[in-house]
Protein backbone atom coordinates (compact mmCIF):
# COMPACT_ATOMS: atom_id res chain seq x y z
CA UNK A 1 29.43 -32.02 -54.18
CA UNK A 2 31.75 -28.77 -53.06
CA UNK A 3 30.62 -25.08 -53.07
CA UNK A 4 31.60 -25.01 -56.50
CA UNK A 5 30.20 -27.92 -58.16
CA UNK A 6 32.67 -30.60 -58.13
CA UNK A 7 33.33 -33.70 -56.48
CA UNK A 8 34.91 -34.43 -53.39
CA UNK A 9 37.87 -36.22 -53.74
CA UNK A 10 40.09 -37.55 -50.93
CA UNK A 11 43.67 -36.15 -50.93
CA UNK A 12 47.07 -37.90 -50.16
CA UNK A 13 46.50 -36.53 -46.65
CA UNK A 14 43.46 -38.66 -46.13
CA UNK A 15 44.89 -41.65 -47.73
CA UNK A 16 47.35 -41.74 -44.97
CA UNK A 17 45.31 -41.32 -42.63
CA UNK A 18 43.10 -43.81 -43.25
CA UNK A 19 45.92 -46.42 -44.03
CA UNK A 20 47.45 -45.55 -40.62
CA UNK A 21 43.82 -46.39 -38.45
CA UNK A 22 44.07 -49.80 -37.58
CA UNK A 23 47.42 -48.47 -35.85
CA UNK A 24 46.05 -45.84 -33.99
CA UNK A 25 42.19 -47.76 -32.94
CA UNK A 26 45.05 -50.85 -31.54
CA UNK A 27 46.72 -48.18 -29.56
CA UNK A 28 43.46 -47.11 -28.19
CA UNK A 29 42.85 -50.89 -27.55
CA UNK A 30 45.99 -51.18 -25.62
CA UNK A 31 45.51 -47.66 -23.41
CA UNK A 32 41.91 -49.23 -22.52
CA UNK A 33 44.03 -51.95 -21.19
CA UNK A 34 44.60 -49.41 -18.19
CA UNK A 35 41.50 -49.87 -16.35
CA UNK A 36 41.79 -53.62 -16.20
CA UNK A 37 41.07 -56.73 -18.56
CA UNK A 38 37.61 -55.92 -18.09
CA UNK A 39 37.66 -52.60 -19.36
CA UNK A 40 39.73 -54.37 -22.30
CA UNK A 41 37.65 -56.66 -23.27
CA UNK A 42 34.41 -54.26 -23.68
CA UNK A 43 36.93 -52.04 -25.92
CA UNK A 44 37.12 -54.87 -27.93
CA UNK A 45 33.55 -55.98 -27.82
CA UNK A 46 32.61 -52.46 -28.69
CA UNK A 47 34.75 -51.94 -32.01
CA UNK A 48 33.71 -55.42 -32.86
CA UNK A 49 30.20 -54.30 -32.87
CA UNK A 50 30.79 -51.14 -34.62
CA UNK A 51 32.97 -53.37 -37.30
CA UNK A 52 30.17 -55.86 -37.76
CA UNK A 53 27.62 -52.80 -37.88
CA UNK A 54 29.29 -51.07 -41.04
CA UNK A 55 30.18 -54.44 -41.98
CA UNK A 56 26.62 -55.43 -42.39
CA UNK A 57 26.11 -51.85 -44.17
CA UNK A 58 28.59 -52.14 -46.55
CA UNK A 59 27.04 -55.60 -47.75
CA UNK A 60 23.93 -54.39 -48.63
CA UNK A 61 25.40 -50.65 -50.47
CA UNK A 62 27.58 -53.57 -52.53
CA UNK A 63 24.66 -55.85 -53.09
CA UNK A 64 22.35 -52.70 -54.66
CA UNK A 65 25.06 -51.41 -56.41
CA UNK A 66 26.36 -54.64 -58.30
CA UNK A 67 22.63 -55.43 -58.80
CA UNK A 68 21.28 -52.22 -60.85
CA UNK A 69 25.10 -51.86 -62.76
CA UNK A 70 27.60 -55.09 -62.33
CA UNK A 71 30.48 -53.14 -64.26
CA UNK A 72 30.64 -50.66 -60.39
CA UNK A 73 32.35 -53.40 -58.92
CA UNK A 74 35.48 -52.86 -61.00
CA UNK A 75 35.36 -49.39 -60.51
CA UNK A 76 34.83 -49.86 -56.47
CA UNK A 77 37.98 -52.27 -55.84
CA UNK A 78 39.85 -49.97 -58.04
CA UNK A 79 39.87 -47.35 -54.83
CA UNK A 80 42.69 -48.55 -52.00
CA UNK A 81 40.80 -48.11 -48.90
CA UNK A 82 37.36 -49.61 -50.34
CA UNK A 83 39.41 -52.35 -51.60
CA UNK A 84 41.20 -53.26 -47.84
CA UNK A 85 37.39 -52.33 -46.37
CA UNK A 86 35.81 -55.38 -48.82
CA UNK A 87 38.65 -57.57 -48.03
CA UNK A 88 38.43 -57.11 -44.02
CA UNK A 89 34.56 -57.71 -44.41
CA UNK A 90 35.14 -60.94 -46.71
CA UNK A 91 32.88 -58.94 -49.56
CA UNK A 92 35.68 -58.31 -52.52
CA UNK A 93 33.78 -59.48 -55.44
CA UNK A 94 37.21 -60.84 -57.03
CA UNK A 95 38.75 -64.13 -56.01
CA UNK A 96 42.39 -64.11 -54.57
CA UNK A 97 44.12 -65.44 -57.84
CA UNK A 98 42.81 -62.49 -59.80
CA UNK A 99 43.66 -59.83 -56.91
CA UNK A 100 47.11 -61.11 -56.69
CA UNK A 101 47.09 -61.63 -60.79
CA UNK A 102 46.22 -57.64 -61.19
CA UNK A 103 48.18 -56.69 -58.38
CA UNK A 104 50.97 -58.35 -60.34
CA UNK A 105 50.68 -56.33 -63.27
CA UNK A 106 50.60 -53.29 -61.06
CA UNK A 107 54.26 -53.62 -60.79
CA UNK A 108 55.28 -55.68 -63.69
CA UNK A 109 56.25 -52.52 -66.15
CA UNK A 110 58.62 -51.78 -62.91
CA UNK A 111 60.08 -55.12 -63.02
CA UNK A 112 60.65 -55.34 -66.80
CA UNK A 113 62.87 -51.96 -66.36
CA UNK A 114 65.58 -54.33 -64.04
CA UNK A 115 65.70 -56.89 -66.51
CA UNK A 116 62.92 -59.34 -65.11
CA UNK A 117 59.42 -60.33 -64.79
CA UNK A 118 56.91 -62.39 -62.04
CA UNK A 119 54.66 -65.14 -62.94
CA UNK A 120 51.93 -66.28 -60.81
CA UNK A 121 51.90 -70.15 -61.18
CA UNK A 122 48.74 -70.67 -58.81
CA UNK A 123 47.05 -70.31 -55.56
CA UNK A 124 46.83 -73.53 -53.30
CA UNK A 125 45.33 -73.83 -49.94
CA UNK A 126 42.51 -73.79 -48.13
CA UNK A 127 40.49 -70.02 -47.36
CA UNK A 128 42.46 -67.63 -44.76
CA UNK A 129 45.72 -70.07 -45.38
CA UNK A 130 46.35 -69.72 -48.65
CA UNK A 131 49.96 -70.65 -50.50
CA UNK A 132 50.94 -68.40 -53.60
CA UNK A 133 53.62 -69.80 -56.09
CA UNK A 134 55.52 -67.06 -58.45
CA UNK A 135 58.50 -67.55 -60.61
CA UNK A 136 60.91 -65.01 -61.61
CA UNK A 137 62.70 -64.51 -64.88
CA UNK A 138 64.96 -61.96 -66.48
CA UNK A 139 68.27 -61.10 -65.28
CA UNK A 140 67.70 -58.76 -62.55
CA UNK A 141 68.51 -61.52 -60.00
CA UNK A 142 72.30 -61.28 -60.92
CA UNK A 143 72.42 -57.49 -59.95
CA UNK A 144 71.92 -58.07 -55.91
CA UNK A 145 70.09 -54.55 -55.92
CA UNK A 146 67.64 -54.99 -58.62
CA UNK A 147 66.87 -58.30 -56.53
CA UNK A 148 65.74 -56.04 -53.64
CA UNK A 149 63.92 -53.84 -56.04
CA UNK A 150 61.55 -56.93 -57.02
CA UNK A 151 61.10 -58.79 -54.26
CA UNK A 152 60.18 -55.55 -51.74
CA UNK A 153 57.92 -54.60 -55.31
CA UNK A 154 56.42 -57.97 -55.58
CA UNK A 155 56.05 -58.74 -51.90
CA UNK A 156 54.43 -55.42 -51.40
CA UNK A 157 51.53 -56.03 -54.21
CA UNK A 158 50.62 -59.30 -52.96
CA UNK A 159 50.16 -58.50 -49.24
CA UNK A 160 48.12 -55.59 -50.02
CA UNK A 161 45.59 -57.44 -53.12
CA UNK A 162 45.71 -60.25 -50.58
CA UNK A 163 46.25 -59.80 -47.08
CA UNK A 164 44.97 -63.48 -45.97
CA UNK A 165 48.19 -65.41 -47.51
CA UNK A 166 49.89 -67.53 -45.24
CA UNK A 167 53.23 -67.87 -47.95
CA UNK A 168 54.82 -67.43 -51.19
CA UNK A 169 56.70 -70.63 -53.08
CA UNK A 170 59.18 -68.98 -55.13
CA UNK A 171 59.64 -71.71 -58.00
CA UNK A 172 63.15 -71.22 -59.64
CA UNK A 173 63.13 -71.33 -63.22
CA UNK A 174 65.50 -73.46 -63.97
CA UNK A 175 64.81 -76.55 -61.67
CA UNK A 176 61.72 -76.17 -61.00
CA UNK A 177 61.68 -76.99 -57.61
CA UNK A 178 60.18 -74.99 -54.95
CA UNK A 179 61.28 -73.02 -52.15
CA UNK A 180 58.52 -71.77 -49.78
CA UNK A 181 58.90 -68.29 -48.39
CA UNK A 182 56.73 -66.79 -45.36
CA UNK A 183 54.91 -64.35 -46.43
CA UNK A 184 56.27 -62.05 -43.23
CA UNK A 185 59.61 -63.02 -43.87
CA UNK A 186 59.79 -62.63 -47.80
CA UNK A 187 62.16 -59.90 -47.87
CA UNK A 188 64.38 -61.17 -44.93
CA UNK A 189 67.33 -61.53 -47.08
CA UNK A 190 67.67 -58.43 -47.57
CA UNK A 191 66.95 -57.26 -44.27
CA UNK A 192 70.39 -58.12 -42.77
CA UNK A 193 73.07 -56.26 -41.88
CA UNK A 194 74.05 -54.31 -45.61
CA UNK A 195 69.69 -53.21 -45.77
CA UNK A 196 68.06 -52.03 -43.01
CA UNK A 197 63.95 -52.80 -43.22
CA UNK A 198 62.76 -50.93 -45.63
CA UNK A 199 59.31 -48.71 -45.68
CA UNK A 200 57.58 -46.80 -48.13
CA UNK A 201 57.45 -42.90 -47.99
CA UNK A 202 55.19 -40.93 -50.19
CA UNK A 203 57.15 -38.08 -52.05
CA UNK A 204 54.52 -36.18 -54.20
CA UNK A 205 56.89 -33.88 -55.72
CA UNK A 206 57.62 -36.95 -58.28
CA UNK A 207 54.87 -36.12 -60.26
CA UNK A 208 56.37 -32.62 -60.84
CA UNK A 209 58.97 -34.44 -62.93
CA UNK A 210 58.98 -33.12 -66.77
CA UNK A 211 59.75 -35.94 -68.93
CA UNK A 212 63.41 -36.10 -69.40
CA UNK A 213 63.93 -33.85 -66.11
CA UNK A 214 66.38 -35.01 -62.98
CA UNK A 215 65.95 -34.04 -59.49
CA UNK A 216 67.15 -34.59 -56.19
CA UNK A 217 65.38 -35.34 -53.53
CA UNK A 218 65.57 -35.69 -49.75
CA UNK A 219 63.81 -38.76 -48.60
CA UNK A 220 63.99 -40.47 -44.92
CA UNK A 221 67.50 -39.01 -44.59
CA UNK A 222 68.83 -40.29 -48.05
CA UNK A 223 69.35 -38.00 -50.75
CA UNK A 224 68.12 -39.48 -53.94
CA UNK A 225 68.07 -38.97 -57.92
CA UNK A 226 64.99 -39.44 -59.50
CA UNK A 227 64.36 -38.59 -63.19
CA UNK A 228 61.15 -39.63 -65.77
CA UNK A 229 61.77 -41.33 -69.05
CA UNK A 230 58.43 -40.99 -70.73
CA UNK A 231 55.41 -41.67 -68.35
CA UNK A 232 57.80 -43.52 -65.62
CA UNK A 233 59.74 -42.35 -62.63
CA UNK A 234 63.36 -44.22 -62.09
CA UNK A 235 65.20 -43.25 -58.83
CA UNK A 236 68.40 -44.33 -57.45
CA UNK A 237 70.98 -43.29 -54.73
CA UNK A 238 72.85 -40.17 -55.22
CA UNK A 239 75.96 -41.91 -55.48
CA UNK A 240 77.90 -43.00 -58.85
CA UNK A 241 78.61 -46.59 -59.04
CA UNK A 242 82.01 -45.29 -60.62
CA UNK A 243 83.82 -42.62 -58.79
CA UNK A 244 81.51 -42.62 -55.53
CA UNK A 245 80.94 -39.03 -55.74
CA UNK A 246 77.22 -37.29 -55.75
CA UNK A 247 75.21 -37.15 -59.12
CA UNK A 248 74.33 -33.88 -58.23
CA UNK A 249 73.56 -32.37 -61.50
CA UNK A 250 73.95 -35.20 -63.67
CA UNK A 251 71.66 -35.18 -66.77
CA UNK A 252 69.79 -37.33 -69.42
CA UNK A 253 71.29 -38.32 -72.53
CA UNK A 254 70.27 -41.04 -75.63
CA UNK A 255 72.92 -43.07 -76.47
CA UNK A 256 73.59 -42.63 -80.53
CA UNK A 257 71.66 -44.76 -82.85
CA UNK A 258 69.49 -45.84 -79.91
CA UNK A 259 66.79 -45.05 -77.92
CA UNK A 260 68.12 -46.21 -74.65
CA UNK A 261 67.96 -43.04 -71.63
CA UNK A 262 71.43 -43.02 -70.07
CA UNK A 263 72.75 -40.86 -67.18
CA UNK A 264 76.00 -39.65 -67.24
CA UNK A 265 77.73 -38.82 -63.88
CA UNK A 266 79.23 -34.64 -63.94
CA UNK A 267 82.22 -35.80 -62.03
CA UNK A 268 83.94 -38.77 -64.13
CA UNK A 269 81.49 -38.53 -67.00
CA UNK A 270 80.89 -42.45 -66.73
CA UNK A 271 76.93 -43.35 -68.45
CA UNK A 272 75.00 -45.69 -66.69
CA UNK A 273 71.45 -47.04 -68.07
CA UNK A 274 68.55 -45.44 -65.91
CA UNK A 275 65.67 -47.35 -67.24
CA UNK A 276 67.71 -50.82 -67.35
CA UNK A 277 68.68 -51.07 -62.96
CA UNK A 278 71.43 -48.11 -63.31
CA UNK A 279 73.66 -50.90 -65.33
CA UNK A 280 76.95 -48.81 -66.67
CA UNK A 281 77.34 -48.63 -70.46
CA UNK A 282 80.91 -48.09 -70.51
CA UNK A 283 82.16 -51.79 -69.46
CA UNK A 284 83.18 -51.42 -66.07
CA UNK A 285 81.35 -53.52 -63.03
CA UNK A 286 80.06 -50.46 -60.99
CA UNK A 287 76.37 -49.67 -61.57
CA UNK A 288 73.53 -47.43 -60.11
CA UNK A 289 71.82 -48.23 -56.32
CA UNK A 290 68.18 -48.12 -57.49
CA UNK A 291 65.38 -47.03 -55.41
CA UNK A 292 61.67 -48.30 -55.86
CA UNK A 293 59.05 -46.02 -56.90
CA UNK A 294 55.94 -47.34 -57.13
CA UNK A 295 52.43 -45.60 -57.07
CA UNK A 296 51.04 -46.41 -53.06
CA UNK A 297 47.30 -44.97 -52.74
CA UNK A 298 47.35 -42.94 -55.70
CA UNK A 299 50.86 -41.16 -54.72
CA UNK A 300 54.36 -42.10 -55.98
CA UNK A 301 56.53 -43.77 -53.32
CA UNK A 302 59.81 -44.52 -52.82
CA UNK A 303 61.11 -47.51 -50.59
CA UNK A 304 63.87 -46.44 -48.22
CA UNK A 305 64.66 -47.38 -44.61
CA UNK A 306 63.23 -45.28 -42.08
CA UNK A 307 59.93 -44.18 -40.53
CA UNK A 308 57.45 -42.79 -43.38
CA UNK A 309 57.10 -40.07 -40.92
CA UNK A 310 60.37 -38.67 -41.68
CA UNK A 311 59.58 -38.68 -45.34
CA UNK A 312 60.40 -35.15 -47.26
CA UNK A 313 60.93 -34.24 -50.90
């Protein structure tokens, strides 16, 4: 408990951190390198030991606590970093098909707002080499943006709920015949020349956003539009998919005799569909860039090329 009472909480600061430590205890690894293979190797023997230490630890605090109240180890999994702590130690209480079946609906609201939807068919392999099959549906596969929207979204919740896949089968609707996807490589088609690898920078000022509210914000050198319809954030590059010009202070609008949240551009007063992939309403082929936002260790993200260091709303 603090001086006053309450509970410590951990703040985006110490999310990040923590997320970032495997990175920094391999660098120390590597700079132990410097006094030989010797000195190596009992760097590595040591954080082994230390691992297998807590490891142990951790075991028996999950063993008393699911004992005297079961329902704690739904509440436990539901934190980030003792989630990736259970799953290092092999002690996550909840098999891989419901990690990556929760993780799924993480991000399914996200995907329904570009027109489409994930399915997890099954889970197939042995432990430590296992083979996840998803199908896609909707329409967001014929708008080549929304496509990188849900496969960085979908890719992104099944590495982290299961980090000991192997590869994803993405089973096409239509023919049902299978097309098997490394899990490292998921999102290669879109890392080509036109989309640079993307990464995912935390920008807390989205939860400033008052429901119907637009802002621009400056995020790994790309200026972006974000605005919140209801309880969700929608973002997309400040660019119009019309006239090319900045959306700088564009605002909400409902279309008449519907409740569908459209954005109309100040310059040539085209209306695109912000909750729908940034599709224009006014019948012409140009459309919105989106940008994913999706909640990363308790903190909205956005996924944009570029170092999260360089991250700032």
């Amino acid at each position: 408990m603090g001086p006053s009472g309450s509970t410590l909480v951990d703040g985006p600061e110490d999310d990040a951190r923590w997320r970032t430590a495997g990175d920094r205890i391999e660098a120390l690894l590597d700079a132990s390198a410097a006094g030989g293979a010797a000195a190596r190797e009992r760097a590595e023997q040591l954080v082994r030991e230390i691992t297998d230490l807590y490891g142990a630890g951790l075991e028996r605090l999950m063993r008393l606590a699911v004992r005297g109240a079961p329902e704690v180890a739904d509440e436990l999994v539901a934190d980030d970093l003792v989630a990736s702590l259970l799953l290092v130690h092999g002690l996550h209480p909840h098999p891989v098909e419901r990690r990556i079946a929760d993780a799924l609906d993480t991000v399914r609201p996200y995907l329904g707002s570009h027109g489409g939807d994930v399915h997890l068919l099954d889970v197939v392999g042995d432990p430590g080499d296992h083979t996840v099959r998803l199908q896609f549906s909707g329409s967001c596969k014929s708008c080549p943006s929304s496509a990188v929207t849900l496969e960085l979204a979908v890719e992104d919740a099944v590495r982290a709920a299961a980090p000991e896949i192997t590869s994803i089968e993405v089973v096409a609707q239509e023919s049902n015949t299978a097309t098997v996807i490394p899990a490292d490589s998921l999102l290669s088609r879109v890392h080509g020349a036109r989309h640079a690898p993307a990464a995912w920078h935390p920008v807390p000022a989205l939860a400033e956003l008052a429901p119907g509210e637009v802002g621009g914000f400056r995020v790994a050198q790309t200026t972006v539009l974000a605005c919140r319809v209801g309880d969700d954030v929608y973002a997309y590059r400040d660019r119009c998919g019309s006239c090319g010009e900045s959306l700088a202070g564009a605002v909400l609008h409902r279309r008449m005799a519907s409740t569908d949240v459209v954005l109309r551009c100040p310059r040539c007063h085209a209306h695109f569909d912000v909750v729908h992939a940034g599709a224009s309403i006014d019948g012409t082929t140009g459309r919105l860039d989106p940008v994913p936002v999706l909640v990363r260790d308790g903190v909205l993200s956005m996924a944009l090329p570029g170092s999260p260091a360089e991250s700032v709303a």
